[in-house]
Protein backbone atom coordinates (compact mmCIF):
# COMPACT_ATOMS: atom_id res chain seq x y z
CA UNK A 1 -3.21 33.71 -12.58
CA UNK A 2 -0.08 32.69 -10.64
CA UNK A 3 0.43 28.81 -10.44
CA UNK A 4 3.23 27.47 -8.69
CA UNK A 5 3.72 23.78 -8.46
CA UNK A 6 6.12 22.15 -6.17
CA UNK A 7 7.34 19.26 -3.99
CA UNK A 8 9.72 17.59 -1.28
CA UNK A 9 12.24 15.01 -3.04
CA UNK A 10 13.78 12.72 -1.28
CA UNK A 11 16.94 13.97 -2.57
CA UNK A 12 18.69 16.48 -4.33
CA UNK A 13 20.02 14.18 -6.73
CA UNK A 14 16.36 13.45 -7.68
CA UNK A 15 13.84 15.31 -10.25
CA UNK A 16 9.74 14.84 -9.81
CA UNK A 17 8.64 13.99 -12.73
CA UNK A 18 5.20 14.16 -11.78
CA UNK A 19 5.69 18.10 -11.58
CA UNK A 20 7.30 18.60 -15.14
CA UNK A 21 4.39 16.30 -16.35
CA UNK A 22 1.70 18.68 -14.98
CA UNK A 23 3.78 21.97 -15.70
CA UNK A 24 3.74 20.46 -20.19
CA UNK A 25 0.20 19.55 -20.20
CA UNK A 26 -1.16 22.72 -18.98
CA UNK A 27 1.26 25.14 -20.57
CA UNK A 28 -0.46 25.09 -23.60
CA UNK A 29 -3.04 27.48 -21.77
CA UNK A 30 -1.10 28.54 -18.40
CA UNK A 31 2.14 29.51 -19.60
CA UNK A 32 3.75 31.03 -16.44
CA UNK A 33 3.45 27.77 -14.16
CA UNK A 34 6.80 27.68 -11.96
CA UNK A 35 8.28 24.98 -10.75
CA UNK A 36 10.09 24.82 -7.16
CA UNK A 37 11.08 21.54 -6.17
CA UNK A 38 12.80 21.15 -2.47
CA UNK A 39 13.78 18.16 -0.47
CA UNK A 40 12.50 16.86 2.68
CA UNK A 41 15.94 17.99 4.77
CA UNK A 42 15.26 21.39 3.43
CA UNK A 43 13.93 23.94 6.75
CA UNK A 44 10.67 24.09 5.63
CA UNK A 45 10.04 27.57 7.11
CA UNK A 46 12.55 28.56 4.11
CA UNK A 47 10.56 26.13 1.50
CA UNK A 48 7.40 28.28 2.40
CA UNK A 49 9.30 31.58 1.84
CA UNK A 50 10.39 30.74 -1.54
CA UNK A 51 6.80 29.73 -2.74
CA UNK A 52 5.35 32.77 -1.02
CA UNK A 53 8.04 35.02 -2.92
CA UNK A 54 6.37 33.99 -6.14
CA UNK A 55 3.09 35.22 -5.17
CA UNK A 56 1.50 32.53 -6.11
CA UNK A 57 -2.83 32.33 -6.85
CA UNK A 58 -2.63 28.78 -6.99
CA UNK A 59 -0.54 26.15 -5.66
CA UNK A 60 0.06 22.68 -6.40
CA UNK A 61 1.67 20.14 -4.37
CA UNK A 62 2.59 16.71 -5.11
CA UNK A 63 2.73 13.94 -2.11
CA UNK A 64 3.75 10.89 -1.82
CA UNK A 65 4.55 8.38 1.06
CA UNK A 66 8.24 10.49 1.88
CA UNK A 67 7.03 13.61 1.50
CA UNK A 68 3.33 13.82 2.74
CA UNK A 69 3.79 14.69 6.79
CA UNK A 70 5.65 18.06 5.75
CA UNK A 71 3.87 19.03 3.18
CA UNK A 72 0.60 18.76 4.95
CA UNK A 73 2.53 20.91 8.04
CA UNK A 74 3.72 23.17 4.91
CA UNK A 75 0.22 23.68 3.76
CA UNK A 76 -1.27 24.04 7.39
CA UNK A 77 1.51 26.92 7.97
CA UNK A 78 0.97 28.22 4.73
CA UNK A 79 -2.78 28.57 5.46
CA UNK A 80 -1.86 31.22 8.49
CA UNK A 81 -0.15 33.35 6.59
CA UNK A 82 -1.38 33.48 2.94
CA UNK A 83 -4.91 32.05 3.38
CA UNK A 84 -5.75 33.74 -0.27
CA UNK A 85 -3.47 30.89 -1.87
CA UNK A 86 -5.71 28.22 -3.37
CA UNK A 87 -3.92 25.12 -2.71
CA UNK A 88 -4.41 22.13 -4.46
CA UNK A 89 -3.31 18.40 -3.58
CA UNK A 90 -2.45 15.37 -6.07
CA UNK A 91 -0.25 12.34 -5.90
CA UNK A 92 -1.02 8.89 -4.36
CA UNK A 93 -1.14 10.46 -0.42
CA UNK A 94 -3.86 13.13 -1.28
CA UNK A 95 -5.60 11.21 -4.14
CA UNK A 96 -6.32 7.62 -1.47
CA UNK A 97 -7.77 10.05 1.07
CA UNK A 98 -9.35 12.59 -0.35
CA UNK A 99 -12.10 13.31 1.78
CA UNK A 100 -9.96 13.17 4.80
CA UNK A 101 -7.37 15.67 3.80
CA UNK A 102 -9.97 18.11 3.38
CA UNK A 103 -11.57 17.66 6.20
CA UNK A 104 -8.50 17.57 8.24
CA UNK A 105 -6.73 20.46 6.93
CA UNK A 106 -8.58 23.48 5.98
CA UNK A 107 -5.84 24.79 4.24
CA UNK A 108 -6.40 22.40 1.42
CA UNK A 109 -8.55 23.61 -0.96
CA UNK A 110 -8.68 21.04 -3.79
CA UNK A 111 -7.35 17.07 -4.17
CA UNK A 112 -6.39 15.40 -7.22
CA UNK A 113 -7.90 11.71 -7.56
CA UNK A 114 -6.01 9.59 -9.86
CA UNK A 115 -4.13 10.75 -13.36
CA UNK A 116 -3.39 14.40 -12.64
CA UNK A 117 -2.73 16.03 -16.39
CA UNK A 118 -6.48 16.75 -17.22
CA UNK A 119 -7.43 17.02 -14.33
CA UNK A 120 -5.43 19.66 -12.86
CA UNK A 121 -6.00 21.73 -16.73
CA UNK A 122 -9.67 21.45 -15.56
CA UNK A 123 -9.09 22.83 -11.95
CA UNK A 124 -6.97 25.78 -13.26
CA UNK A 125 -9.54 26.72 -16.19
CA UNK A 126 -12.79 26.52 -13.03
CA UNK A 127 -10.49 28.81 -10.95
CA UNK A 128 -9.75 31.12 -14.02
CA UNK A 129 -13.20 31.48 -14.81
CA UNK A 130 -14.60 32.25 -11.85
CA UNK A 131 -14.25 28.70 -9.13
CA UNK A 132 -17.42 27.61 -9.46
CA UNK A 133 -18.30 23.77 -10.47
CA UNK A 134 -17.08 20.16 -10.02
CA UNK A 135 -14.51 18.54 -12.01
CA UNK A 136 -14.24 15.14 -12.70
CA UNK A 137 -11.37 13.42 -10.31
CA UNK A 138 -11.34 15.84 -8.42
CA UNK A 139 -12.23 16.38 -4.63
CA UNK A 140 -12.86 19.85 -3.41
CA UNK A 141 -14.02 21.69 -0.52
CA UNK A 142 -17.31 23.98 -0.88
CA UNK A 143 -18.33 26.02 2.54
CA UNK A 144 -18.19 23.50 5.55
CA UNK A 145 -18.83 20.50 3.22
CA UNK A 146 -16.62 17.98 1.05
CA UNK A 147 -17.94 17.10 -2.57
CA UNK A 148 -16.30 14.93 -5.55
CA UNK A 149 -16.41 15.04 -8.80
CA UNK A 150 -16.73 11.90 -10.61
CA UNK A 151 -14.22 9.86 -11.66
CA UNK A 152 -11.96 10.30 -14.49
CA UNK A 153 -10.89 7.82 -17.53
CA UNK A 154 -7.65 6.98 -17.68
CA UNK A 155 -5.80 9.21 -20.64
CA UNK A 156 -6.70 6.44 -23.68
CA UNK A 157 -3.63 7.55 -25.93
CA UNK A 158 -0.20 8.64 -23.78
CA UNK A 159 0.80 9.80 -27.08
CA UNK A 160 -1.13 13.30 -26.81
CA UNK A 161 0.89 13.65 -24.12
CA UNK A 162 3.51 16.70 -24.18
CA UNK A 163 6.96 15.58 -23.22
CA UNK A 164 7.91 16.24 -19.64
CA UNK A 165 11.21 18.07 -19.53
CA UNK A 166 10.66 19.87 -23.27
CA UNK A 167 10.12 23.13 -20.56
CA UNK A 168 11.69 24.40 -18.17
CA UNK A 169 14.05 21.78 -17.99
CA UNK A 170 16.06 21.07 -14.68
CA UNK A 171 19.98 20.85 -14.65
CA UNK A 172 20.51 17.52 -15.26
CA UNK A 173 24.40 16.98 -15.24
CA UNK A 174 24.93 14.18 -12.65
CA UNK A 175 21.26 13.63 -11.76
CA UNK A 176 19.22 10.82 -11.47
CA UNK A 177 16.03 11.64 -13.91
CA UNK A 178 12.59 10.07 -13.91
CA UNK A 179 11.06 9.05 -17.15
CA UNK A 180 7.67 7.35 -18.10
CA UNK A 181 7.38 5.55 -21.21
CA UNK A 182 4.02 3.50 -20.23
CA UNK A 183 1.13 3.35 -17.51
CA UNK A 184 -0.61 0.40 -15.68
CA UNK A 185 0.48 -3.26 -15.10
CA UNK A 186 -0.54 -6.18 -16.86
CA UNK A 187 -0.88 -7.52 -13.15
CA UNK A 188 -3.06 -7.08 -10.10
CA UNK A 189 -0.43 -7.42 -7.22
CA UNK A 190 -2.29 -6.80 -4.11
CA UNK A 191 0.43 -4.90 -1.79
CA UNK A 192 0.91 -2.24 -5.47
CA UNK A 193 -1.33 0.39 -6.51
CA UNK A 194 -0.98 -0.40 -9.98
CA UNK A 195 -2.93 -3.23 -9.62
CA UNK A 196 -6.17 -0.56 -9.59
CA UNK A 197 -4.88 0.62 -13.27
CA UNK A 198 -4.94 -2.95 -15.03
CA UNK A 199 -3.55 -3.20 -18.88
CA UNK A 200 -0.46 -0.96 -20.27
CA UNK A 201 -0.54 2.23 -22.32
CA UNK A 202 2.53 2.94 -24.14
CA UNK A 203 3.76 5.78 -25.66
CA UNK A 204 4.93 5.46 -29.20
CA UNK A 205 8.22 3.66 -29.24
CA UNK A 206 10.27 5.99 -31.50
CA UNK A 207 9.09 8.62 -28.90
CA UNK A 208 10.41 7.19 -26.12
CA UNK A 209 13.74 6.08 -27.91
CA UNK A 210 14.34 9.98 -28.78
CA UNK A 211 13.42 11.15 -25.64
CA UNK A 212 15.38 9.13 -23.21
CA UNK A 213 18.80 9.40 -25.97
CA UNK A 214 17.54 13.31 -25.01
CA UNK A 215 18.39 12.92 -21.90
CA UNK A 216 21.56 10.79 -21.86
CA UNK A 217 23.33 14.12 -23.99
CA UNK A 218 21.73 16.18 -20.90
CA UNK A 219 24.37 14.58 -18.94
CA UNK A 220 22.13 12.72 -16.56
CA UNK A 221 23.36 10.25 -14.87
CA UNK A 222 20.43 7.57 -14.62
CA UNK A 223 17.50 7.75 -16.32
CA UNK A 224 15.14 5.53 -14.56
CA UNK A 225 11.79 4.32 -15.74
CA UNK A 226 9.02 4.23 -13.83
CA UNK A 227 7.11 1.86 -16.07
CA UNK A 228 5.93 -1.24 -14.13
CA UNK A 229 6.53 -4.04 -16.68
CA UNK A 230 9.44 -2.78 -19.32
CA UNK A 231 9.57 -5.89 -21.15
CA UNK A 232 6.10 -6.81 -20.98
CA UNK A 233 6.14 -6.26 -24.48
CA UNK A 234 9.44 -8.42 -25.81
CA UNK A 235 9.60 -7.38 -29.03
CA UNK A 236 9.36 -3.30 -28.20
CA UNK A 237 11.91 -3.98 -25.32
CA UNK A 238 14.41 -5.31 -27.57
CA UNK A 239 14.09 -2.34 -29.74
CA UNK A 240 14.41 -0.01 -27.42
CA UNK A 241 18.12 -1.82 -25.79
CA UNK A 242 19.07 -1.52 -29.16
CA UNK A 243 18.58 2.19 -29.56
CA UNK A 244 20.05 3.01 -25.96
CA UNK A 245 22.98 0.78 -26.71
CA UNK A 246 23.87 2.20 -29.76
CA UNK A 247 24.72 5.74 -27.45
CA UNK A 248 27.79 7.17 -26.99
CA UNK A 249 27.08 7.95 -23.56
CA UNK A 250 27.84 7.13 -20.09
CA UNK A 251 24.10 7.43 -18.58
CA UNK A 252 22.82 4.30 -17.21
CA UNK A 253 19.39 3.27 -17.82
CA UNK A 254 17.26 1.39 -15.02
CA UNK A 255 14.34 -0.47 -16.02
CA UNK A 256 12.21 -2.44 -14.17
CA UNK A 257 11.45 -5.91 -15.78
CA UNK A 258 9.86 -9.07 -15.34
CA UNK A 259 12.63 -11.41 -14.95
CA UNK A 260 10.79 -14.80 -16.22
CA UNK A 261 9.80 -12.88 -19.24
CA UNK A 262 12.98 -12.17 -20.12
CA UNK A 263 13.22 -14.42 -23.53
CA UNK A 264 16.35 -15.74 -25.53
CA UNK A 265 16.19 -12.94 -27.65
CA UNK A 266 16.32 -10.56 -24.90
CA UNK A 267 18.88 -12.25 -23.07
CA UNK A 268 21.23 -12.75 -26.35
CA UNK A 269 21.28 -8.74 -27.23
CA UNK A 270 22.18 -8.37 -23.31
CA UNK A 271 25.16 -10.40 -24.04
CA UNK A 272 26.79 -7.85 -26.11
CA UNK A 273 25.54 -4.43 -24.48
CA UNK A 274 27.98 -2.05 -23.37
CA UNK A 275 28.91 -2.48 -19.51
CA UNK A 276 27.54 -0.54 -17.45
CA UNK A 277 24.38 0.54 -20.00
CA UNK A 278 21.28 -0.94 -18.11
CA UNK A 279 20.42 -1.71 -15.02
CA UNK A 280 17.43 -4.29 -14.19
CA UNK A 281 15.33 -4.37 -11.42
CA UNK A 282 13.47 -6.98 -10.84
CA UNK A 283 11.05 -7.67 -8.15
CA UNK A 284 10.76 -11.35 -6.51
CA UNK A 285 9.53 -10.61 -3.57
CA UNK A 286 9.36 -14.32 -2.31
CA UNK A 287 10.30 -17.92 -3.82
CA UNK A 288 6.94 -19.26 -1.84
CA UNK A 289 4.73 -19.77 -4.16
CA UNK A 290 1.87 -19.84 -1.67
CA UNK A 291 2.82 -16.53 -0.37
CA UNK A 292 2.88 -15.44 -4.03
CA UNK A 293 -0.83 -16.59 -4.91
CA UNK A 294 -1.35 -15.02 -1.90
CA UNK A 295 -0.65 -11.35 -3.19
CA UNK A 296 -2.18 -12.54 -6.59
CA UNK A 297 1.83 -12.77 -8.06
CA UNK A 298 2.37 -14.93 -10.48
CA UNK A 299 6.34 -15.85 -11.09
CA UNK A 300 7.80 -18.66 -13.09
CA UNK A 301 10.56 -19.29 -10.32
CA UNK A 302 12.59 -21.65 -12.44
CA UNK A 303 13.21 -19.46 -15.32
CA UNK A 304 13.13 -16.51 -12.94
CA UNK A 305 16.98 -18.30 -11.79
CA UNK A 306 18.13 -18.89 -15.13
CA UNK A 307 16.95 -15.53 -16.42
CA UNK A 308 19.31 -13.24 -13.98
CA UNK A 309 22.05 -16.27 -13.55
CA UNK A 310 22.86 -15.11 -17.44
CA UNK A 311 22.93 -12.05 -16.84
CA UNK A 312 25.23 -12.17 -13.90
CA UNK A 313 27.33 -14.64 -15.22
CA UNK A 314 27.52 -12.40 -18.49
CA UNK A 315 28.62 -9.23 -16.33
CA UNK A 316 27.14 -6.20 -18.62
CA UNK A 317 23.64 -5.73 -16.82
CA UNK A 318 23.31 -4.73 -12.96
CA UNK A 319 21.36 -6.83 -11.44
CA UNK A 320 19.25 -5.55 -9.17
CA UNK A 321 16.77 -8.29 -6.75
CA UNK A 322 13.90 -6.85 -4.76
CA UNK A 323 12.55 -9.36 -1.14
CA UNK A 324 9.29 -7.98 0.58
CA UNK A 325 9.49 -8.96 3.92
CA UNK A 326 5.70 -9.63 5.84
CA UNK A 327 3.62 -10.60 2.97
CA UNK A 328 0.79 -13.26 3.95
CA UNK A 329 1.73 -16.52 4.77
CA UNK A 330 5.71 -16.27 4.81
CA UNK A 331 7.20 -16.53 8.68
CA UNK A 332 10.47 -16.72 9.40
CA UNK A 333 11.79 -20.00 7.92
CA UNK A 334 10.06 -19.38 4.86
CA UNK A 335 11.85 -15.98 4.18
CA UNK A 336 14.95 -17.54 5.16
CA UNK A 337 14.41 -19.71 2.34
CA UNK A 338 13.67 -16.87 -0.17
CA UNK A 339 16.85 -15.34 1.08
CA UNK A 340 19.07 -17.81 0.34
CA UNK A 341 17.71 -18.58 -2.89
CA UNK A 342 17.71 -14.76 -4.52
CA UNK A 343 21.50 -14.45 -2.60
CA UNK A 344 22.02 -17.39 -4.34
CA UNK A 345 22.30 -15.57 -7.75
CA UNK A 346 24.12 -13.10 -7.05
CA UNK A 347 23.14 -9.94 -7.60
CA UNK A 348 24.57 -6.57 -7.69
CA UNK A 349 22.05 -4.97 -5.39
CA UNK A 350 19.65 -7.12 -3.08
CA UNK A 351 17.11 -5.48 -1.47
CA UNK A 352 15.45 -6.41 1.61
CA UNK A 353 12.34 -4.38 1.76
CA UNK A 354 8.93 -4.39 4.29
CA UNK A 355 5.90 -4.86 3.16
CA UNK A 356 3.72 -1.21 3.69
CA UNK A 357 0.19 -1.16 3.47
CA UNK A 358 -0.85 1.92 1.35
CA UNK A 359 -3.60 3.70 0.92
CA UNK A 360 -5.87 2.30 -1.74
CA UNK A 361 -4.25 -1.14 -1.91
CA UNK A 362 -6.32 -4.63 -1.68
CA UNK A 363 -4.00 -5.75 0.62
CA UNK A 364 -4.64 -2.97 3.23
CA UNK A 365 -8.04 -3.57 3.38
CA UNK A 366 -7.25 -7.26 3.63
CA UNK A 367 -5.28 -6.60 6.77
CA UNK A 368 -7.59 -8.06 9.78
CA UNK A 369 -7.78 -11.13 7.42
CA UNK A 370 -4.07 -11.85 7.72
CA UNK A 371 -3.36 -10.25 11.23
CA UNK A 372 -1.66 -7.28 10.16
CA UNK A 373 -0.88 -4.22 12.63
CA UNK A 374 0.50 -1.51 10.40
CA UNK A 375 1.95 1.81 11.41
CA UNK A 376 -0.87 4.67 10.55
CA UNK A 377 2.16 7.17 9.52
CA UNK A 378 3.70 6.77 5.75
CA UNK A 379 4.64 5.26 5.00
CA UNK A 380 2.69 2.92 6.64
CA UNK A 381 4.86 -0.19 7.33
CA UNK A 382 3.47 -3.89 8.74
CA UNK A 383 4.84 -3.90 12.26
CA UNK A 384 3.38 -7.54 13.05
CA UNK A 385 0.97 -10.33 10.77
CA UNK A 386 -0.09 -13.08 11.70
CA UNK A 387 3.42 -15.35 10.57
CA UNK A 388 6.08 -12.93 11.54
CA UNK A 389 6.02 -10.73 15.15
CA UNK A 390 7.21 -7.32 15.74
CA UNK A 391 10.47 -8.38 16.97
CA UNK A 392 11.25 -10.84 14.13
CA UNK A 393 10.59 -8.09 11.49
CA UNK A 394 12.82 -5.93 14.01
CA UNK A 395 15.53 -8.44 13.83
CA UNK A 396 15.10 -8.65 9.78
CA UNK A 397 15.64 -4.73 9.69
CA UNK A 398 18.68 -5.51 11.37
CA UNK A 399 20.01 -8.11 8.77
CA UNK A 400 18.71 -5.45 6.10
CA UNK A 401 21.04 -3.20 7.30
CA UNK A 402 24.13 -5.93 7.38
CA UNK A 403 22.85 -6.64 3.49
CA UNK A 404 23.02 -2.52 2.72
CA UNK A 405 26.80 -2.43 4.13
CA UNK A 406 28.70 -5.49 3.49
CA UNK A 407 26.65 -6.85 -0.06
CA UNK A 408 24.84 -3.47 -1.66
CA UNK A 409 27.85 -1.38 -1.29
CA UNK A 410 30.40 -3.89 -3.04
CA UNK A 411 33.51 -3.54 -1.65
CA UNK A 412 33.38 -7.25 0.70
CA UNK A 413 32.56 -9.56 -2.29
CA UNK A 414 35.10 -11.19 -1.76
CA UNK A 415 34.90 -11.49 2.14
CA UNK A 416 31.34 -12.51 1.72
CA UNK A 417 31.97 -15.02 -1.07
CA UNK A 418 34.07 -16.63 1.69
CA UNK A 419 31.47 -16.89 4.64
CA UNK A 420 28.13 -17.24 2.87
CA UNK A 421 30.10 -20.31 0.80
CA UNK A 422 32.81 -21.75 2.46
CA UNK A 423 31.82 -21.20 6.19
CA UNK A 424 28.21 -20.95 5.79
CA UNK A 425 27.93 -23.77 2.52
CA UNK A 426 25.23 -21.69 1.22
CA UNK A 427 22.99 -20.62 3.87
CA UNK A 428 23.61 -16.77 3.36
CA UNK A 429 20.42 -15.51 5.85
CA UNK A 430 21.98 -17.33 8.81
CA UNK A 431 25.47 -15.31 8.17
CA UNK A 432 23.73 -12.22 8.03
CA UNK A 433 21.71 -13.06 10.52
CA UNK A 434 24.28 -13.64 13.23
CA UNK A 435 26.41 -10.68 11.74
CA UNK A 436 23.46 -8.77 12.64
CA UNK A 437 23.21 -10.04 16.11
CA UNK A 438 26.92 -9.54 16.61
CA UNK A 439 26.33 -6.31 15.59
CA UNK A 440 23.69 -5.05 17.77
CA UNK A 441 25.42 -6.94 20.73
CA UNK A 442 27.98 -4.61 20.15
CA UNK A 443 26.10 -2.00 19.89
CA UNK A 444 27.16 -0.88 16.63
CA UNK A 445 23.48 -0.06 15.61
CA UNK A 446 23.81 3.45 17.06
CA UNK A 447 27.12 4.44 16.29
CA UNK A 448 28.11 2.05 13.11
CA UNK A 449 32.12 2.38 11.82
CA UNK A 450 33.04 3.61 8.79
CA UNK A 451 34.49 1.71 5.97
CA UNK A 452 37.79 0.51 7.54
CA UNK A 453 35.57 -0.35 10.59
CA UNK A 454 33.39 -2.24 8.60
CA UNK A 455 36.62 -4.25 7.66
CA UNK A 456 37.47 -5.07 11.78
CA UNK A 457 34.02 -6.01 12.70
CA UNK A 458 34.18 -8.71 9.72
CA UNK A 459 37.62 -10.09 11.07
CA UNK A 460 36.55 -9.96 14.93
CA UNK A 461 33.78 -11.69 13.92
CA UNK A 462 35.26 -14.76 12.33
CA UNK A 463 37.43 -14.89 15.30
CA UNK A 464 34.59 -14.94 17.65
CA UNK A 465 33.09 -17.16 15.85
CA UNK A 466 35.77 -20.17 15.06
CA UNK A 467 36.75 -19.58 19.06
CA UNK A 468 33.03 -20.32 20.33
């Protein structure tokens, strides 16, 4: 039996880990799985022809909010032409609406609820030997009718798991590279769909130190983890910093972390890590703490500030902030407020994001309560609530893209150290905001300069500014 898994990444710079995950687990027993993986500017007619060339019995596609329009069109194409091809669906997309994909696109033959490893090994056995029978988390079609399998545990010990890239491992000189070193959230966040997998599973610690040093000496250059809550446990985080910084390497590793959990401890090994090492994301999302409650966040605001002001006053940790603009409660003033507050400390990377209402979050069946209209398309963005109007969060994607050009790419800090203090004595949101309605006055929205442009809008617009 011919399996082919594949997917769209969002870039060629990128590796789906989710693939090389499913690919070890069922090796074991399916030993001639092939991986394509494509991205979503690839010509999709070509994407088809290169799965079709492997004559594939069964294929396997993983979706996700970037990728899911064209791979459904892939799959509806595909069904045309190679109707034989059992095709089977996982990833968040297909998994949140099961029962609609199948009934919406006959080409689909199977979906993958939830963890995918033993899932998909039980899918690929029942084709095997014969097709017949349900499988737990799993959704699949039989005749005219949809049936599901019940749903599955949660893997109890990651340890069992095989590691991801052991086989058939991608060229990873230069790349960015996806690693998992834990599952679930100690949180219940209602805009995240890890708040439906509550409580962490690790894997073993001296695993995931020797795997992701594995990596580094495969050249990649950033290994980024896709765990939710890195430091959740303190003691295992500092452990593993210790390991990675020990490398003689140039890989960067991103973690995502709780900033208010970040302890002395913690913060005293960052002092002396090698520049350039780690990279920290962490997500604040809003400084109102009624907004926060609610989303069911819970943030410690004033250590939150004193957390990343040590790291960026120590310099060896990129700092990266995360805003959600349109969650409950927070209008305009409000988010102005956050703003200022997270610009405040100075990060490397600020970024302004939009609140989306996925599939299988509390919060997007919570819409009508807080007057959400949300686009029905992924990746399914608020375009109004009931505190912020279309046009508001129209002019905030405007001051995003003033934040992406002038603060995320680095080379103004200066320049911007000069308005959002001296000119602006603090209030950073109302000098992007005005750059950003300079900028669309202009009409540089459509047709934006490059670099030494950027440069001339900056100066015409202190000009225009001290002469009004």
């Amino acid at each position: 039996m011919r399996v082919v898994l594949a997917t769209l990444n969002a870039s060629y710079s990128q590796t789906c880990l989710a693939l090389y995950s499913l690919a070890a687990y069922c090796r074991g027993e399916f030993p001639d799985i092939q991986l394509l993986e494509f991205t979503i500017n690839d010509d999709p007619g070509e994407a088809m022809a290169e799965i079709l060339a492997r004559q594939p019995d069964v294929l396997g596609l993983s979706c996700y909010i970037w990728n899911v329009r064209p791979l459904l069109c892939l799959v509806d194409d595909l069904a045309q032409v190679a109707p034989e091809v059992c095709v089977i669906l996982g990833g968040p997309e297909a998994g949140h609406a099961a029962e609609e994909v199948l009934l919406r696109h006959p080409g689909v033959d199977w979906v993958v609820r939830g963890e995918g490893e033993a899932t998909l090994l039980e899918i690929l056995r029942t084709l095997r030997d014969g097709g017949e029978g349900m499988v737990a988390g799993a959704s699949r079609r039989v005749g005219h009718q949809v049936v599901h399998g019940p749903d599955r545990a949660p893997l109890s010990d990651l340890g069992g798991l095989p590691f991801a890239y052991g086989e058939g491992l991608p060229d990873l000189e230069g790349r960015l590279v996806y690693y998992e070193g834990s599952r679930g959230c100690p949180f219940a966040c209602s805009y995240c769909l890890s708040a439906a997998d509550r409580g962490v599973r690790w894997l073993p610690l001296e695993r995931t130190a020797r795997e992701l040093s594995w990596l580094a000496g495969q050249g990649a250059r950033i290994v980024k983890l896709v765990d939710r809550s890195s430091n959740v446990d303190g003691a295992r985080f500092r452990e593993l910093l210790q390991v990675l910084s020990a490398l003689d390497t140039e890989c960067c590793f991103h973690f995502e972390v709780l900033g208010d959990r970040l302890d002395e401890g913690t913060l005293s090994l960052l002092d002396g890590v090698p520049p350039g090492r780690f990279r920290f994301e962490i997500g604040i999302q809003s400084t109102n703490q009624a907004v926060l409650r609610a989303v069911n966040r819970l943030m410690d605001w004033e250590r939150m500030q004193a957390a990343v002001r040590r790291l960026t006053t120590a310099g060896r940790v990129a700092v990266h902030l995360d805003l959600i603009a349109g969650l409950p409660g927070e209008d305009w003033q409000s988010f102005a407020r956050s703003f200022d507050a997270v610009y405040a400390l100075q990060p490397d990377y600020l970024q302004l994001g939009f609140l989306k209402l996925l599939k299988g979050s509390v919060l997007r069946a919570q819409a009508p309560r807080w007057g959400y209209a949300f686009s029905p398309h992924p990746p399914y963005e608020v375009l109004r609530s009931g505190h912020l109007g279309y046009r508001e969060l129209r002019r905030l994607h405007r001051i995003e893209d003033m934040v992406d050009r002038y603060h995320n790419s680095g080379d103004f800090r200066h320049c911007l150290r000069w308005f959002t203090g001296e000119v602006y004595q603090g209030e950073a949101f109302a000098f992007f905001e005005q750059l950003a309605g300079y900028w669309e006055e202009r009409g540089l929205h459509r047709r934006p300069p490059r670099k030494p442009g950027l440069y001339e809008v900056l100066v015409d617009f202190a000009a225009r500014r001290d002469a009004g």
